[in-house]
N, C-alpha and C. Protein backbone atom coordinates (compact mmCIF):
# COMPACT_ATOMS: atom_id res chain seq x y z
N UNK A 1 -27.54 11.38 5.74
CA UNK A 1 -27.49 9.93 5.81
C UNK A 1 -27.51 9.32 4.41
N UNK A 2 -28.10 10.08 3.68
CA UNK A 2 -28.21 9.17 1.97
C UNK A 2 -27.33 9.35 1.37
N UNK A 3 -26.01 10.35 2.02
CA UNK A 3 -25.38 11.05 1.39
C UNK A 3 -23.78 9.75 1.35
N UNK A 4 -24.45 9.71 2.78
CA UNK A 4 -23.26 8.69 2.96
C UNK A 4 -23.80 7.64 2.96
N UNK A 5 -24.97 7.32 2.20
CA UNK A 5 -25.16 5.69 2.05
C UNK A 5 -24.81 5.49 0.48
N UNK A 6 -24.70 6.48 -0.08
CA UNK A 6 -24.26 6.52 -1.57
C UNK A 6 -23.36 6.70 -1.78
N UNK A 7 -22.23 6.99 -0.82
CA UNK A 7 -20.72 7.20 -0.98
C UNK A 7 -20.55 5.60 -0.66
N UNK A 8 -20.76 4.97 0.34
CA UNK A 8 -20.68 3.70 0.78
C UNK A 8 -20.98 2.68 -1.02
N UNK A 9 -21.91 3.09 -1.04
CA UNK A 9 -22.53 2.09 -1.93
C UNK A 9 -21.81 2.01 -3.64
N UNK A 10 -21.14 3.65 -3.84
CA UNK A 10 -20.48 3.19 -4.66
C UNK A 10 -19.09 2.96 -4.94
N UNK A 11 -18.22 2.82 -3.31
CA UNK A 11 -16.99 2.79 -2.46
C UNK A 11 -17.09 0.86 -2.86
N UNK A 12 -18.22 0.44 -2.28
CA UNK A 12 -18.43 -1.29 -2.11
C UNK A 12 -19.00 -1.49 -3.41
N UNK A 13 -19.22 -1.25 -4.74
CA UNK A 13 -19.39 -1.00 -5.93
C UNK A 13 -18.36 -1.34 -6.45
N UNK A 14 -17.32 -0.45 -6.39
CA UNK A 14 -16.13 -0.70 -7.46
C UNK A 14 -15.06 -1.20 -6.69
N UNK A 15 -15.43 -1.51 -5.60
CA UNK A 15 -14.25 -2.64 -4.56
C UNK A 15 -14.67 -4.35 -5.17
N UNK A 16 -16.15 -4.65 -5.13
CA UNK A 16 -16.74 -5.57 -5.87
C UNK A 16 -16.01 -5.84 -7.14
N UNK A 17 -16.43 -4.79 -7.90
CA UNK A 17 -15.53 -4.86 -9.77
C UNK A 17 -14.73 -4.67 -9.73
N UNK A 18 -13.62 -4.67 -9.15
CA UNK A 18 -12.55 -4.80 -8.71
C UNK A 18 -11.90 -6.38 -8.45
N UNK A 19 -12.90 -7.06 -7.09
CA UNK A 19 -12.44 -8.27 -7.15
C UNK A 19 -12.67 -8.95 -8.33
N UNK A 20 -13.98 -8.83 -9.13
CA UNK A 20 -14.31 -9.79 -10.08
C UNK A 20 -13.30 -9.56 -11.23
N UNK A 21 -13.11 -8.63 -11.50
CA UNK A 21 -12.05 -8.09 -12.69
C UNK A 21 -10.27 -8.63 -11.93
N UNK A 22 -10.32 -8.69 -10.77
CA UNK A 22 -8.67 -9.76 -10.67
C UNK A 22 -8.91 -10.88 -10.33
N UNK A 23 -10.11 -11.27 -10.04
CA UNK A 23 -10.69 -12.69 -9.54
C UNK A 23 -10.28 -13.37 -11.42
N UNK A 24 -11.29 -12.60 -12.23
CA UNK A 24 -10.71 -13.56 -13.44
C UNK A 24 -10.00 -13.28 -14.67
N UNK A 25 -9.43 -12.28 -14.45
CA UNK A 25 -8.57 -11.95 -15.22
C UNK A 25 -6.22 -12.11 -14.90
N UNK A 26 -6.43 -11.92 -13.39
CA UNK A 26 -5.56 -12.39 -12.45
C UNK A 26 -5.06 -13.98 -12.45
N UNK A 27 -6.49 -14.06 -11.62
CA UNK A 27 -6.39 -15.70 -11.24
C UNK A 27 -6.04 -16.70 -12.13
N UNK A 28 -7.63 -16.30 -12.43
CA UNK A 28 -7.99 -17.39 -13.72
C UNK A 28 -7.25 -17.29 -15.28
N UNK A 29 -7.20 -16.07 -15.34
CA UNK A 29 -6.59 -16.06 -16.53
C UNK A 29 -7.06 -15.71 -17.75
N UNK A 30 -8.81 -15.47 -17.43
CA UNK A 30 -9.63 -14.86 -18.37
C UNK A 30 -10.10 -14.19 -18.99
N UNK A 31 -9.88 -13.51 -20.37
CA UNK A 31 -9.79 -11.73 -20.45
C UNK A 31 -8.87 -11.38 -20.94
N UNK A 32 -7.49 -12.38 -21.30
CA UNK A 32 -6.17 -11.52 -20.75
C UNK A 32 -5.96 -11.48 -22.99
N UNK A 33 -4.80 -10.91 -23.26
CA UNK A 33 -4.91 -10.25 -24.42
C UNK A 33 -5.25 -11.57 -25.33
N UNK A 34 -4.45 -12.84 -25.41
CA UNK A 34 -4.33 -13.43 -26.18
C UNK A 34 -6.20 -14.15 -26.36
N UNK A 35 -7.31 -13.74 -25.50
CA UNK A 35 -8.49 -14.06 -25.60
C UNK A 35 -8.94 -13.18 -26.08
N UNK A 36 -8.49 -11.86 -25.52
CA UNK A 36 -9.81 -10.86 -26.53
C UNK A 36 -9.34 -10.84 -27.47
N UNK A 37 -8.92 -11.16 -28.84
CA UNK A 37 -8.83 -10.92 -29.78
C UNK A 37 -9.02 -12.21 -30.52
N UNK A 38 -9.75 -13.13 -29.62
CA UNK A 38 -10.91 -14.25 -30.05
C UNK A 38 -12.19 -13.34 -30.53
N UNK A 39 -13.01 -14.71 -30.78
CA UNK A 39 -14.13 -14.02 -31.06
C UNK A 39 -15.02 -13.75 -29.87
N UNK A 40 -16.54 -13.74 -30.39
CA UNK A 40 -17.28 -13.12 -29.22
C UNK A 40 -17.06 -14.08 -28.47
N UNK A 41 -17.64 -15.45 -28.24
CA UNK A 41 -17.84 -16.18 -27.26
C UNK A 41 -17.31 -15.91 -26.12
N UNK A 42 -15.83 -16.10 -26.24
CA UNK A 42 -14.96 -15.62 -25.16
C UNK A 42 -15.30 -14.61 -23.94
N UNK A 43 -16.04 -13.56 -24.74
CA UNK A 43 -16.09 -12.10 -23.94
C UNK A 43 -17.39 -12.53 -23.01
N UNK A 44 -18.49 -13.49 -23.10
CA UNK A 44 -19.11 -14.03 -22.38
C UNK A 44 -18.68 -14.97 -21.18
N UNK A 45 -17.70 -15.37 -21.86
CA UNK A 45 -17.12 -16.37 -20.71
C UNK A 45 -16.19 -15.67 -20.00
N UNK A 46 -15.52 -15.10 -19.87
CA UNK A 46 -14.74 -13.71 -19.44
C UNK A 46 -16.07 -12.97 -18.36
N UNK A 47 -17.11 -12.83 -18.83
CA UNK A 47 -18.15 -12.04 -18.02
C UNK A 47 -18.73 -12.78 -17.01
N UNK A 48 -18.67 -13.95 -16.85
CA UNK A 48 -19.04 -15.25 -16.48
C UNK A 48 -18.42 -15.32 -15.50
N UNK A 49 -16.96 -15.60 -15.50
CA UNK A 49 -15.98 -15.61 -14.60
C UNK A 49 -15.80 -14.09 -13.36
N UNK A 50 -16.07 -13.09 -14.33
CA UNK A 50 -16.28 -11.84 -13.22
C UNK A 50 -17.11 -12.26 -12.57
N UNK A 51 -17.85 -12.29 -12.89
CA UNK A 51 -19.64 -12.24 -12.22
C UNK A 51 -19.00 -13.24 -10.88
N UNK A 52 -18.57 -14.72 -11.27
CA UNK A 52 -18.42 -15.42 -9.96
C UNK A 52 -17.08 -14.78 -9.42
N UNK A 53 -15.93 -14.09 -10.08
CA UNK A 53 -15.52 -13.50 -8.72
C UNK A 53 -16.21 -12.75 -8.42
N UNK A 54 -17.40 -11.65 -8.12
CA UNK A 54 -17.86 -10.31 -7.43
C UNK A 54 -18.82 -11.82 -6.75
N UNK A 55 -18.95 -12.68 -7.04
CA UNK A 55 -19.92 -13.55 -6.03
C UNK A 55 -19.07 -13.70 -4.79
N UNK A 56 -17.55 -14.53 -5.14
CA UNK A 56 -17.05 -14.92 -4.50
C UNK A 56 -16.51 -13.95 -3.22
N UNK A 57 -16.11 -12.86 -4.05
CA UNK A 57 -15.87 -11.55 -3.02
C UNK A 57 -16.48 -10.91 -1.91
N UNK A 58 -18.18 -11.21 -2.46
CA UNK A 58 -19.21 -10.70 -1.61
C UNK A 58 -19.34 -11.95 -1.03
N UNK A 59 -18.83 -12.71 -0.46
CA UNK A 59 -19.13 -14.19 0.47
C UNK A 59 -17.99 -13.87 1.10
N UNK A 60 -17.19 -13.87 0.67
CA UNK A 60 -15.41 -13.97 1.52
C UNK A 60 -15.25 -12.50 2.62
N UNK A 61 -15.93 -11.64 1.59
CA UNK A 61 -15.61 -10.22 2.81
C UNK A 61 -16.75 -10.43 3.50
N UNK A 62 -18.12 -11.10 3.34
CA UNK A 62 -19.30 -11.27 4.62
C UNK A 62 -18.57 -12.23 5.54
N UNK A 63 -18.07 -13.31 5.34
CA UNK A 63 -17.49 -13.87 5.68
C UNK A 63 -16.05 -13.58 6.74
N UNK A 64 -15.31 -12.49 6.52
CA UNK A 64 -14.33 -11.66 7.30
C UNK A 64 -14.85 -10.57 8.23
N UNK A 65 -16.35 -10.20 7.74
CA UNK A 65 -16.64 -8.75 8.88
C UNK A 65 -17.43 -9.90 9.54
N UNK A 66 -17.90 -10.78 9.77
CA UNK A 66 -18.27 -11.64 11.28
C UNK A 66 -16.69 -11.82 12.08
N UNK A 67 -15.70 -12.76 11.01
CA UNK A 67 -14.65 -12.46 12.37
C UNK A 67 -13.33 -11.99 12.49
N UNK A 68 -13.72 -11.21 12.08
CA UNK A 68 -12.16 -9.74 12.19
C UNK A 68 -12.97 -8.56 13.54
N UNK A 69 -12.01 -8.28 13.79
CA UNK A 69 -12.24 -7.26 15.03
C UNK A 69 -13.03 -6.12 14.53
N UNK A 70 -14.32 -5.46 14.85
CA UNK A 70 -14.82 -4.26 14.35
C UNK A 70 -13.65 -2.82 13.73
N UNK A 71 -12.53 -3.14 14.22
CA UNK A 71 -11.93 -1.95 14.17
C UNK A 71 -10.73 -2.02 13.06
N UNK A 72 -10.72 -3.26 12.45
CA UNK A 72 -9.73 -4.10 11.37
C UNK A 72 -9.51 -3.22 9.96
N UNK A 73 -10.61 -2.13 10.04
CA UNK A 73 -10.86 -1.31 8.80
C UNK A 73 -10.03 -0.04 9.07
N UNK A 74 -10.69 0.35 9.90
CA UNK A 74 -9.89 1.28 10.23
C UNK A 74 -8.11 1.57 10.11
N UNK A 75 -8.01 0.23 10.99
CA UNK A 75 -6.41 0.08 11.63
C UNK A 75 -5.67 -0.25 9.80
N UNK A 76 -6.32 -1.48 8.86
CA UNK A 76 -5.97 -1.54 8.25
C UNK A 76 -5.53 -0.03 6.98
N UNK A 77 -6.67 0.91 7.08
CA UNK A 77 -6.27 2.06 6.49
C UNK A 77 -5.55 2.60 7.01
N UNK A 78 -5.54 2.60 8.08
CA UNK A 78 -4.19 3.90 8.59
C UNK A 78 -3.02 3.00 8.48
N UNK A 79 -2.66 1.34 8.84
CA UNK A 79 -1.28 1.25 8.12
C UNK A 79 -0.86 1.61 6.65
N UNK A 80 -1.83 1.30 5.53
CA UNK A 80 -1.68 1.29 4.30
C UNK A 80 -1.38 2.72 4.13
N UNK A 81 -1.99 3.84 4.56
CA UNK A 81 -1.63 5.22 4.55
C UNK A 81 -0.51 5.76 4.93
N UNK A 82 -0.12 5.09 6.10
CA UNK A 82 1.09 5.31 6.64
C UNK A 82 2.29 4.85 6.49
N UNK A 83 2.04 3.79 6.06
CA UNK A 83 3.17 3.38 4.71
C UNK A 83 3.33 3.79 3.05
N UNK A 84 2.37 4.24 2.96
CA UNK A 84 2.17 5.11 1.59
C UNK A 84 2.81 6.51 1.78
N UNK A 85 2.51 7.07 2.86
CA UNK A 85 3.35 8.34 3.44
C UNK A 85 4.75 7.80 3.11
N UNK A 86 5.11 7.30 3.86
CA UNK A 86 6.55 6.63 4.59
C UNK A 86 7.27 6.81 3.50
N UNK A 87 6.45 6.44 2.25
CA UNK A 87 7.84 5.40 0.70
C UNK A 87 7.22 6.69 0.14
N UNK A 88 6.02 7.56 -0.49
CA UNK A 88 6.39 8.44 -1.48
C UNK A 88 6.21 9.74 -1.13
N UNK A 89 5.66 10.23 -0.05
CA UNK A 89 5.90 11.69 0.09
C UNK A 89 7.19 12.15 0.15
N UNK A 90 8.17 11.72 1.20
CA UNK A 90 9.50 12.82 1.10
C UNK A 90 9.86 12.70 -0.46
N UNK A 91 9.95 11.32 -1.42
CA UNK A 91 10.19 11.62 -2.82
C UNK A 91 9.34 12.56 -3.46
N UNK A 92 8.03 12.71 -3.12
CA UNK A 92 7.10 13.44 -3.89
C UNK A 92 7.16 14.55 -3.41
N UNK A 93 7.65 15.30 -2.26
CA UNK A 93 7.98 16.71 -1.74
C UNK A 93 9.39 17.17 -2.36
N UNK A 94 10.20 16.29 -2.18
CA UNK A 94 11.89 16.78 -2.71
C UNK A 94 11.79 16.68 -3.94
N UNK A 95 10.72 16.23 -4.94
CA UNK A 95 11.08 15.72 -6.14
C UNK A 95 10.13 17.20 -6.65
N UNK A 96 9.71 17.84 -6.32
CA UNK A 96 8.73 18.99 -6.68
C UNK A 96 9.55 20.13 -6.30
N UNK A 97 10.37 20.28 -5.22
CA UNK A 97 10.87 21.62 -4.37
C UNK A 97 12.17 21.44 -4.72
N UNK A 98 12.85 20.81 -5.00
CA UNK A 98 14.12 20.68 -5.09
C UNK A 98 14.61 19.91 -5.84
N UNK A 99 14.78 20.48 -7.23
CA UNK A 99 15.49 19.81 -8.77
C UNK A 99 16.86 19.52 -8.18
N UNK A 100 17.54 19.47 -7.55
CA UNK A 100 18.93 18.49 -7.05
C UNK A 100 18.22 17.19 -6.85
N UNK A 101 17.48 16.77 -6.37
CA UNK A 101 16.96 15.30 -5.97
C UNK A 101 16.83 14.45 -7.42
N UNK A 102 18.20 13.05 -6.81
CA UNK A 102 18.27 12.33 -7.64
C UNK A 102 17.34 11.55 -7.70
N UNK A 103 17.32 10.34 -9.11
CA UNK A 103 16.90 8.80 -8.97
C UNK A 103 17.30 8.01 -7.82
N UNK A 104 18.31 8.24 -7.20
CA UNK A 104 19.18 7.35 -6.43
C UNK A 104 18.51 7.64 -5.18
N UNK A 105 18.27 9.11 -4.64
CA UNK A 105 18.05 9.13 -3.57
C UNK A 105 16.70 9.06 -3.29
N UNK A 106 15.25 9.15 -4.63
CA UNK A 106 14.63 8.80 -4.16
C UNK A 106 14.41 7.48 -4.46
N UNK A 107 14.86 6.64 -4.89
CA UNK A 107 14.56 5.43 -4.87
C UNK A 107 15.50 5.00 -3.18
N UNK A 108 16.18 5.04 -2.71
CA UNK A 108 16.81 4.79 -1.33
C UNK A 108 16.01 4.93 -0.56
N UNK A 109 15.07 6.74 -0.20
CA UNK A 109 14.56 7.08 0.20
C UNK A 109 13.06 6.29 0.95
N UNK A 110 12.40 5.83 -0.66
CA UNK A 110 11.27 4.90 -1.08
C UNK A 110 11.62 3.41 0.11
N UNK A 111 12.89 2.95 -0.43
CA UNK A 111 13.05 2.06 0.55
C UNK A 111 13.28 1.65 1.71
N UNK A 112 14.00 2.88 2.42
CA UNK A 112 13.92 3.27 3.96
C UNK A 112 13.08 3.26 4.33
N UNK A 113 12.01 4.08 4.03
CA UNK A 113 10.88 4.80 4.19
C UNK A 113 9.82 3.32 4.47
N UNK A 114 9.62 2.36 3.53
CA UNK A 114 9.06 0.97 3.45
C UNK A 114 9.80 0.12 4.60
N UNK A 115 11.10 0.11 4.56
CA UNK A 115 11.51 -0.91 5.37
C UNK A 115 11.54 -0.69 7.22
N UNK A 116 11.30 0.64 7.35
CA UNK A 116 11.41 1.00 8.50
C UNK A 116 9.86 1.50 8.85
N UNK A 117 9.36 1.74 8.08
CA UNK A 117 7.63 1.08 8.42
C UNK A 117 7.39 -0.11 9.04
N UNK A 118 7.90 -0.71 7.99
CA UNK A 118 7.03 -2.57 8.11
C UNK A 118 7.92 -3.11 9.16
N UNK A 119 9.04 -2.61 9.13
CA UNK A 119 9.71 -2.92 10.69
C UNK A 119 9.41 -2.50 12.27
N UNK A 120 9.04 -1.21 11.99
CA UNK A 120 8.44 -0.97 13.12
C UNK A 120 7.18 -1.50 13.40
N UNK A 121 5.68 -1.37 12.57
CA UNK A 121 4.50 -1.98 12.40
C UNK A 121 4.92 -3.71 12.95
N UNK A 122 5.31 -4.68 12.51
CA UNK A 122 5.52 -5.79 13.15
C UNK A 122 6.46 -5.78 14.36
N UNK A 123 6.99 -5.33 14.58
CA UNK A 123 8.41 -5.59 15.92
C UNK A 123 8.15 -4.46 16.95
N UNK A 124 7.95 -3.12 16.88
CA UNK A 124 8.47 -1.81 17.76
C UNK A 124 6.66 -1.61 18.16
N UNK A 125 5.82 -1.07 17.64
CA UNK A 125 4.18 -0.46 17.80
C UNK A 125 3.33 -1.45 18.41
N UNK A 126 3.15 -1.44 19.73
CA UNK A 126 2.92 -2.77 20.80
C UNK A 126 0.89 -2.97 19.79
N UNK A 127 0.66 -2.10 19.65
CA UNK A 127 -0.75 -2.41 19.02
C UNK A 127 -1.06 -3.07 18.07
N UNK A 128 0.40 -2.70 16.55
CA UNK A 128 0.20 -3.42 15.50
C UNK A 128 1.07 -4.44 16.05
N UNK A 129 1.88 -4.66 16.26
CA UNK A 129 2.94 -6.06 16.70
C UNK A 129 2.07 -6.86 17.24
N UNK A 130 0.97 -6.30 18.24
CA UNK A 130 -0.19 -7.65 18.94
C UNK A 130 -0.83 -8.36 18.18
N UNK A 131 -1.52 -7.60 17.40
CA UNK A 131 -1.97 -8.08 15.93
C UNK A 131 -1.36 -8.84 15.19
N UNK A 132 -0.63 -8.24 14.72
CA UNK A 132 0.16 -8.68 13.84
C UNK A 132 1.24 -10.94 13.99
N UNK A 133 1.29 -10.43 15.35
CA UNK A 133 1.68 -11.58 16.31
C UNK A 133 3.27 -11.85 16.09
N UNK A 134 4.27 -11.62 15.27
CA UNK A 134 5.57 -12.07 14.71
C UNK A 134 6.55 -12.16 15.50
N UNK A 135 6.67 -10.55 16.13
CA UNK A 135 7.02 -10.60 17.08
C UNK A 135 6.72 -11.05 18.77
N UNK A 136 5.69 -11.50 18.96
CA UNK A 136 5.18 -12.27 19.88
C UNK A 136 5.95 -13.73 19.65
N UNK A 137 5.46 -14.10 18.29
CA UNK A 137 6.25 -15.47 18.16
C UNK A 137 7.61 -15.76 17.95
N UNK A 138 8.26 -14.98 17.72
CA UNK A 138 9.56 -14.93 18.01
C UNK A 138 10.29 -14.60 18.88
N UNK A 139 9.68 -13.83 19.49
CA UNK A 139 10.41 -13.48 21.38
C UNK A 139 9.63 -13.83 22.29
N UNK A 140 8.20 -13.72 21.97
CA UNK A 140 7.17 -13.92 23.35
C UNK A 140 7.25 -12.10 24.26
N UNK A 141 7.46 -11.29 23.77
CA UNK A 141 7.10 -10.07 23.98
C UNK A 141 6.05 -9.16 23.12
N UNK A 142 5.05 -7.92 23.35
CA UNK A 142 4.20 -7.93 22.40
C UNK A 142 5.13 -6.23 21.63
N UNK A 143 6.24 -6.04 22.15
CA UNK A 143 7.30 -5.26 21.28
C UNK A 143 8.50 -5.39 21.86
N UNK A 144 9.70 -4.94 20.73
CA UNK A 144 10.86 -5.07 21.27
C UNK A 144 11.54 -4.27 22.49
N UNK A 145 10.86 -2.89 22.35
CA UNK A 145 11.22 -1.58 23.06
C UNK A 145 9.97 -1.17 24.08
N UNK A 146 10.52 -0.61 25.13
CA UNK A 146 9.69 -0.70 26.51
C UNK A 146 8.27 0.64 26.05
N UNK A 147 7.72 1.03 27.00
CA UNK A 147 6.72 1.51 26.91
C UNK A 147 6.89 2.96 26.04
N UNK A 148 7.58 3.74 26.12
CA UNK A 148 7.04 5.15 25.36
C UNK A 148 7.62 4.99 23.92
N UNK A 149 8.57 4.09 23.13
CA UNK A 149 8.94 3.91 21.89
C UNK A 149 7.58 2.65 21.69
N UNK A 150 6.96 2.04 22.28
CA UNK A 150 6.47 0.86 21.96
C UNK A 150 4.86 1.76 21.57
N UNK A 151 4.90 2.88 21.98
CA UNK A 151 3.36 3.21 21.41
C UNK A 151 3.35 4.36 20.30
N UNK A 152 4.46 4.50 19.84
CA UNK A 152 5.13 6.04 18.91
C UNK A 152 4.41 4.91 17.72
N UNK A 153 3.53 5.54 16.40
CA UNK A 153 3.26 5.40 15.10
C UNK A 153 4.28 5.18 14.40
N UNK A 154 4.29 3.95 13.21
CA UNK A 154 5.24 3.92 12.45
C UNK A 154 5.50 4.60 11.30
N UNK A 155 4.74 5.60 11.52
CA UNK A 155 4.73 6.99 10.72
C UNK A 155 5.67 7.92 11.13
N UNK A 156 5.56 8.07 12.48
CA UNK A 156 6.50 8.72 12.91
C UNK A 156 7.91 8.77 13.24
N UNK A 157 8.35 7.70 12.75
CA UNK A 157 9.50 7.24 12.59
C UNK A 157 9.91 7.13 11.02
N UNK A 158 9.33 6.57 10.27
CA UNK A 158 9.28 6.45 9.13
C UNK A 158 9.25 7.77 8.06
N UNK A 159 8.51 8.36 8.13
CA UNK A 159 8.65 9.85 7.26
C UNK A 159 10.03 10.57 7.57
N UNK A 160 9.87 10.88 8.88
CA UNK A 160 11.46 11.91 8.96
C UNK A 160 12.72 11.06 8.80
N UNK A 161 12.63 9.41 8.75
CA UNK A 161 14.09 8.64 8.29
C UNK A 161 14.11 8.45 6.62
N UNK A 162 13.20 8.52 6.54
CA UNK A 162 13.32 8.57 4.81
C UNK A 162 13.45 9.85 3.98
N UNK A 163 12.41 10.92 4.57
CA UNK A 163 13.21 12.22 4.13
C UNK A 163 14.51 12.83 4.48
N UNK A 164 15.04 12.26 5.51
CA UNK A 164 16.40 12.71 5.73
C UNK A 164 17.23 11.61 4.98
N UNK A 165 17.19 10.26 4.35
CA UNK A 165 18.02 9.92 3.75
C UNK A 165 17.72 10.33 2.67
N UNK A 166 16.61 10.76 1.92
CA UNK A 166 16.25 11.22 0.14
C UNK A 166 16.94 12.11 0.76
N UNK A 167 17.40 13.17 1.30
CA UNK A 167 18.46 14.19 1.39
C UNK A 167 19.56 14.08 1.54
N UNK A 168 20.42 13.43 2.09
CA UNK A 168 21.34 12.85 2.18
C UNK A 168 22.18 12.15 0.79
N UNK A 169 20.98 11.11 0.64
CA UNK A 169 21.68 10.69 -0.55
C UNK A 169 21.70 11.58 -1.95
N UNK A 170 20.76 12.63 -2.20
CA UNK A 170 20.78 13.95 -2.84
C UNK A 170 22.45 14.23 -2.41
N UNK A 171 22.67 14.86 -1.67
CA UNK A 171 23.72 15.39 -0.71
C UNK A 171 25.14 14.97 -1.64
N UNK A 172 25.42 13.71 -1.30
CA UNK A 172 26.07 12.93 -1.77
C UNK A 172 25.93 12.43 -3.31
N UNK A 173 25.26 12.19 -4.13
CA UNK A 173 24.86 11.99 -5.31
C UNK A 173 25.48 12.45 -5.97
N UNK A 174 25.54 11.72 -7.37
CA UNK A 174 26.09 12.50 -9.03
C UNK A 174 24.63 12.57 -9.58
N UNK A 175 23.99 13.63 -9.90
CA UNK A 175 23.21 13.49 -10.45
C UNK A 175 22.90 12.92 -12.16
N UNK A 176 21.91 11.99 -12.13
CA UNK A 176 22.20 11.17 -13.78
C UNK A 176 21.89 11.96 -14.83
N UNK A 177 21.92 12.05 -15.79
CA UNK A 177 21.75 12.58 -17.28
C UNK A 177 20.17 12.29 -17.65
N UNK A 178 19.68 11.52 -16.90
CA UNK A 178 18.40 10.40 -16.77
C UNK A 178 17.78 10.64 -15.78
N UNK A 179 18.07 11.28 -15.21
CA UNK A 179 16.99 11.53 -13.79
C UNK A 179 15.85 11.99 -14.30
N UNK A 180 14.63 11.87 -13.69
CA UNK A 180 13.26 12.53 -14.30
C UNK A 180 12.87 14.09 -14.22
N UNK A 181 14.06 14.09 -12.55
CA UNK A 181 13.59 15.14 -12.20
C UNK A 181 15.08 16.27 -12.71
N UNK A 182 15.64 15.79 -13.31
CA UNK A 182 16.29 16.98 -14.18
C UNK A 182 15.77 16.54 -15.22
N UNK A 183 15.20 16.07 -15.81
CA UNK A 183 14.65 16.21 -17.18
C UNK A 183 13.37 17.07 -17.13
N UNK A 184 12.77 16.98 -15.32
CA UNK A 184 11.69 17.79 -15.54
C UNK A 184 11.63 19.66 -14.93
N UNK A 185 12.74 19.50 -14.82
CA UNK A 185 13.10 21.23 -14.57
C UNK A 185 14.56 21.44 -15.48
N UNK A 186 14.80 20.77 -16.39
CA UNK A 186 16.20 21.15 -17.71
C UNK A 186 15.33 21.95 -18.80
N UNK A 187 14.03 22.43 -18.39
CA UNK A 187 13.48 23.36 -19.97
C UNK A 187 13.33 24.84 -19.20
């Protein structure tokens, strides 16, 4: 139990310094090069401004776990994962196993892979589409496609259409003089 109250604690730690460090360096604007190379004062007021974003952060997310659904964490990691799958693994598998794989195809790849995520996640996956609502408000259905495509992961659609186009467009390709990944298997 302490084990995982200290994984927690320093998980919500640097999620905190995190907000405060884009709360005012982002936002506000504080921090950014043309200040630090003021004098000290600055770097106080810069610390100032963190401090009230990690305030503001810790009010806004107490503020979201009263009314977001208990399960909003969860669901939210497994889309972000599953769209992280989607756009760089088949590049990051073909780009390791197979020096033919262009720039072209994994950048195509990357974008299939993204666009046929976030397409399915709002329109096709009756769970995230409910959520999500877009497609509700635009058709008044809670997916486009009837029951056994409407509960398939947009993972599962997404990985094998993007690794088969990073292959494809490999397939088809001139490979560039510039590619990374003949520059990183040409020694």
């Amino acid at each position: 139990m302490l084990t995982l109250l200290a994984a927690a604690m320093s998980t919500i730690s640097s999620q905190f310094h995190a907000l405060g460090t884009a709360f005012s360096r982002d936002m506000i604007g504080v921090g950014t090069k043309q200040s630090e190379n003021d004098e000290a004062g600055n770097s106080s007021k810069s610390l100032l401004v963190t401090k009230l974003g990690v305030i503001i952060g810790i009010i806004v997310s107490v503020i979201l776990g009263y009314y977001l659904p208990t399960s909003i964490i969860a669901r939210g990691t497994a889309l972000f994962f599953g769209v992280c799958a989607a756009v760089f693994l088949p590049m990051y598998i073909l780009g390791l196993y197979w020096k033919k794989t262009t720039r072209a195809a994994a950048l195509s790849g990357m974008i299939v892979g993204l666009v046929s995520s976030v397409f399915w996640m709002f329109f096709i996956h009756s769970s995230n589409a409910a959520m999500l609502r877009l497609v509700v408000v635009l058709t008044g259905k809670e997916s486009l496609l009837p029951y056994p495509w409407s509960a398939v992961d947009p993972i599962l659609i997404a990985f094998p259409l993007s690794f088969i186009v990073t292959i494809l467009v490999t397939a088809f390709s001139k490979p560039d003089k510039n590619d990374a990944v003949d520059l990183l298997f040409s020694k």
